[in-house]
C-alpha atoms as a PDB file:
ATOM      1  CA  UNK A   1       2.092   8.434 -17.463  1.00  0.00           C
ATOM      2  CA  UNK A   2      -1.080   8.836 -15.947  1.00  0.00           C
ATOM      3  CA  UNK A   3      -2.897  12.385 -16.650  1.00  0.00           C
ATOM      4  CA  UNK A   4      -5.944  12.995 -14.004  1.00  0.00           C
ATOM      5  CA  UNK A   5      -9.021  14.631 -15.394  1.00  0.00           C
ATOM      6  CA  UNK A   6     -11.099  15.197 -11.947  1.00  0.00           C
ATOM      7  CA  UNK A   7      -9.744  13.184  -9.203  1.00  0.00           C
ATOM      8  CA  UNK A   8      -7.625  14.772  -5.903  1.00  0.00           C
ATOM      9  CA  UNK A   9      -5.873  10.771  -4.864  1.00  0.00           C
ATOM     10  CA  UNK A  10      -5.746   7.288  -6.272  1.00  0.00           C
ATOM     11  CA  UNK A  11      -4.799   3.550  -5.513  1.00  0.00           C
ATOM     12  CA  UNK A  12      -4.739   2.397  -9.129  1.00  0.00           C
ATOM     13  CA  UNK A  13      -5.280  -1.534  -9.461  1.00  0.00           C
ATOM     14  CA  UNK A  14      -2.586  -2.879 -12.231  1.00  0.00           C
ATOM     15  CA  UNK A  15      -3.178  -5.768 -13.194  1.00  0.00           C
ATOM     16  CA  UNK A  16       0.488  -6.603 -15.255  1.00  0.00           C
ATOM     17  CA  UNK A  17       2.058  -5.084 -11.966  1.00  0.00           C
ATOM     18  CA  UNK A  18       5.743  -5.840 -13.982  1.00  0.00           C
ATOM     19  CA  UNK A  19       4.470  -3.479 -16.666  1.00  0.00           C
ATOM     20  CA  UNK A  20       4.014  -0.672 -14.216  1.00  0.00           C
ATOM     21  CA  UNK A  21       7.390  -1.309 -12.864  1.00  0.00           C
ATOM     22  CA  UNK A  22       8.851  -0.905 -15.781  1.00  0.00           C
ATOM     23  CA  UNK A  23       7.658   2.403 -16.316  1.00  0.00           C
ATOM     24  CA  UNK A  24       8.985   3.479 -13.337  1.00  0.00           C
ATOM     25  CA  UNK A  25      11.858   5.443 -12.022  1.00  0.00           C
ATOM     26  CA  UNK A  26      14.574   4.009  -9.367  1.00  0.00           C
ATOM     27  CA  UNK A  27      16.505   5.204  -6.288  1.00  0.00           C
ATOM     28  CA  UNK A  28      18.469   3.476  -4.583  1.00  0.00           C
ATOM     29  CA  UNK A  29      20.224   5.860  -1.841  1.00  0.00           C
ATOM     30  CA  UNK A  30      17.871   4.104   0.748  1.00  0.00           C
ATOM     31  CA  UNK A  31      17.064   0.701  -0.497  1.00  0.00           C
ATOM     32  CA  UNK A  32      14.874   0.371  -3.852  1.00  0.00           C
ATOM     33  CA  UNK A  33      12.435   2.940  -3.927  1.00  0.00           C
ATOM     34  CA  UNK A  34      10.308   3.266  -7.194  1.00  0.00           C
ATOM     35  CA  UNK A  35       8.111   6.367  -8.499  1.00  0.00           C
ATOM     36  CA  UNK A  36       5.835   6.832 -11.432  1.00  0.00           C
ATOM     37  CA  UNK A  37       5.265  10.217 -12.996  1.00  0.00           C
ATOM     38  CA  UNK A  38       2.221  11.602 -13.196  1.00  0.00           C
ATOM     39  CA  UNK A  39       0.643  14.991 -14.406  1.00  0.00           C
ATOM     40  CA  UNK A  40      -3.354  16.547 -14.046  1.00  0.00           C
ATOM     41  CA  UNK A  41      -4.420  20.083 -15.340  1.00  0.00           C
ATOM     42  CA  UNK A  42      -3.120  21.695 -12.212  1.00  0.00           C
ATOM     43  CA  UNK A  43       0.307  20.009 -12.043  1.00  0.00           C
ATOM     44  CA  UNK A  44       2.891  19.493 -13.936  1.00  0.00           C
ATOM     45  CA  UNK A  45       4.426  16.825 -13.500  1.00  0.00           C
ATOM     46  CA  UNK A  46       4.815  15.418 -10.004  1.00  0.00           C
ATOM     47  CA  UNK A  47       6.907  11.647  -9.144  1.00  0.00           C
ATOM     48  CA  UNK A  48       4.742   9.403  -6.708  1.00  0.00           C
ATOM     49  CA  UNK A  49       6.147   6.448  -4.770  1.00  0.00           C
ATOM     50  CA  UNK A  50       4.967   3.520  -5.767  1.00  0.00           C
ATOM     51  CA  UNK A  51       4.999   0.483  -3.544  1.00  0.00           C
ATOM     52  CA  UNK A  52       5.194  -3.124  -4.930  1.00  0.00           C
ATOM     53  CA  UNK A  53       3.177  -5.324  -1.933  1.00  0.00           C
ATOM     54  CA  UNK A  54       3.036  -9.033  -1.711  1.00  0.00           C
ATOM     55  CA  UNK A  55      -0.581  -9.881  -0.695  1.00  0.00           C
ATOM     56  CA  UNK A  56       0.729 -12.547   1.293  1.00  0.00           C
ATOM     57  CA  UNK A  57       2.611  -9.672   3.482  1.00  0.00           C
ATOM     58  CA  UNK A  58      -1.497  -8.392   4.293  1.00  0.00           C
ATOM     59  CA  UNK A  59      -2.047 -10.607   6.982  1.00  0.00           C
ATOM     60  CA  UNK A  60      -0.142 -12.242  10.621  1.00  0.00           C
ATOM     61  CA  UNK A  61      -1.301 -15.038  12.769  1.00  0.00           C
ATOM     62  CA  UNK A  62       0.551 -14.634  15.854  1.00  0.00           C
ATOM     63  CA  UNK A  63      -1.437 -17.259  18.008  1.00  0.00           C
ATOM     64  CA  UNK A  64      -2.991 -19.874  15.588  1.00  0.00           C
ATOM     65  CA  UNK A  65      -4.751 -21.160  18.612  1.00  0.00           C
ATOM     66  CA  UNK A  66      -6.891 -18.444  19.694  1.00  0.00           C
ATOM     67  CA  UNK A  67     -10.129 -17.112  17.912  1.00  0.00           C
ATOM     68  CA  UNK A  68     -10.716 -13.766  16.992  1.00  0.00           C
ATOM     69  CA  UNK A  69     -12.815 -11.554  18.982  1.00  0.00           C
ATOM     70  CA  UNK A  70     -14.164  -8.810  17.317  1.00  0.00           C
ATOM     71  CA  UNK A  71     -14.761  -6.981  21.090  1.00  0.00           C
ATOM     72  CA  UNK A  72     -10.951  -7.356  21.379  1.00  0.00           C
ATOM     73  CA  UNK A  73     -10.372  -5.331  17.374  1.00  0.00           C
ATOM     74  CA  UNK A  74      -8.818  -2.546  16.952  1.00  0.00           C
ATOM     75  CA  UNK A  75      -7.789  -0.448  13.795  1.00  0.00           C
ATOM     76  CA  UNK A  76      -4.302   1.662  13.432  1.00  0.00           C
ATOM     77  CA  UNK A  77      -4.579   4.024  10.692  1.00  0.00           C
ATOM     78  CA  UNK A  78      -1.803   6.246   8.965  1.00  0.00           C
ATOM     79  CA  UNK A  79       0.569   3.102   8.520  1.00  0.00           C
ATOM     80  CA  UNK A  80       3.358   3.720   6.314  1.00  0.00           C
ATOM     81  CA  UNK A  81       2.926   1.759   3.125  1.00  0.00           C
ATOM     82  CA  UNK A  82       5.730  -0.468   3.626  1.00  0.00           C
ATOM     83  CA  UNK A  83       4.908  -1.923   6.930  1.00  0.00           C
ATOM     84  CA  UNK A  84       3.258  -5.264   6.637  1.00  0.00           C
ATOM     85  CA  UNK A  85       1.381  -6.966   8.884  1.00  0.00           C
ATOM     86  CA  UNK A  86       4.282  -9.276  10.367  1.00  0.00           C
ATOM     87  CA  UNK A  87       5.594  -5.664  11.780  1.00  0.00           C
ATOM     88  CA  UNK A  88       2.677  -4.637  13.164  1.00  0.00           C
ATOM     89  CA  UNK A  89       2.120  -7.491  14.918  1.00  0.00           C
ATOM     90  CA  UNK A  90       5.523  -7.332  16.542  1.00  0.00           C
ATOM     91  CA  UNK A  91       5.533  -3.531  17.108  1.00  0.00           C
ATOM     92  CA  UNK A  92       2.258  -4.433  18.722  1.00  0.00           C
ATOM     93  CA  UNK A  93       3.002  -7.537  20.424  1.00  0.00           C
ATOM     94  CA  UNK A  94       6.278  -5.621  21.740  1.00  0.00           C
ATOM     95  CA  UNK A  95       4.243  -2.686  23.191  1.00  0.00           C
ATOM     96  CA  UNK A  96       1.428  -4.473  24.420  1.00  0.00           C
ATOM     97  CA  UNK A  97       1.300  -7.932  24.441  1.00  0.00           C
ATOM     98  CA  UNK A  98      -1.176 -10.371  23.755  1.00  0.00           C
ATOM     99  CA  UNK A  99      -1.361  -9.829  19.913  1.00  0.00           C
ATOM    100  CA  UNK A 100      -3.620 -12.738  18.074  1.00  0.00           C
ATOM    101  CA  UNK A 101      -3.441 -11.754  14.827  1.00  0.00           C
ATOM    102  CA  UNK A 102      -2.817  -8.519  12.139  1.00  0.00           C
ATOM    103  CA  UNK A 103      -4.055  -7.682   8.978  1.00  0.00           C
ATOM    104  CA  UNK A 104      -3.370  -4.685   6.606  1.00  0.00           C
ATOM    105  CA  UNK A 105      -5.942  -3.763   4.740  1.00  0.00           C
ATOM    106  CA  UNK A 106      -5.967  -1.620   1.394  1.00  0.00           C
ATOM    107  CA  UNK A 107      -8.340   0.566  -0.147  1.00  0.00           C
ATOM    108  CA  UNK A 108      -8.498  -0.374  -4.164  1.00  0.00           C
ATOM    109  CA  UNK A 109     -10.058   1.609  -6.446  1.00  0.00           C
ATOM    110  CA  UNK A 110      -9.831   0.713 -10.132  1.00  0.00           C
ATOM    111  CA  UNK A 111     -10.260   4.023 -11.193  1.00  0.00           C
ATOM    112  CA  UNK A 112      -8.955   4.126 -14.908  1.00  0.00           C
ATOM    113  CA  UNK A 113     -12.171   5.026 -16.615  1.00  0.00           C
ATOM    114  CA  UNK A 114     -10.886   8.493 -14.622  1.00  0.00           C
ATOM    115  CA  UNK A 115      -7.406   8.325 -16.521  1.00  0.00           C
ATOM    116  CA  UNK A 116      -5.894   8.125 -19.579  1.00  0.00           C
ATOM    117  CA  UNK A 117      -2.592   5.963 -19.528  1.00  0.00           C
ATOM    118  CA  UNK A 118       0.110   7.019 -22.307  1.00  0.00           C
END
């Protein structure tokens, strides 16, 4: 269990990701979700989802032709966490058309000097 001392969020970076996975809860009433307890000084104890993510699933080439323009970019925040990049480019490509390529992108912060892990 992780136990904040002074942080509000975090994208811990594990790098035995089978070792956190074993340490975590299941349910499977809508497909395998998994959550990992955790607990600061103002809470408890509080289950987070935790999302296993292939880093191959980070990035689509729709058109392997075409070069990227970064005039043409644009960035889609608030993704949910399970959506990779093959789905945006389709929900995109669907919508709009004329999708090149889509990448996911993750903010990692190895933040365990902030945590103690027990």
């Amino acid at each position: 269990m992780f136990e904040f001392l002074s942080i509000d969020y975090v994208n811990p970076f594990f790098p035995q990701v089978k070792h956190l996975l074993q340490n975590c809860t299941h349910d499977y009433s809508k497909g395998v979700n998994w959550y990992f307890k955790i607990s600061s000084k103002r809470m408890r104890s509080k289950d987070v989802q935790v999302i296993p993510w292939n880093i191959s699933d980070s990035n689509h080439i729709w058109y392997h032709a075409a070069k990227l323009d970064p005039q043409l970019t644009i960035f889609v925040g608030a993704l949910h966490g399970m959506l990779n990049a093959e789905g945006l480019a389709t929900i995109m490509q669907d919508l709009f058309g004329g999708v090149v390529y889509a990448g996911k992108g993750f903010q990692v912060q190895i933040i365990c000097r902030y945590c103690r892990y027990y």
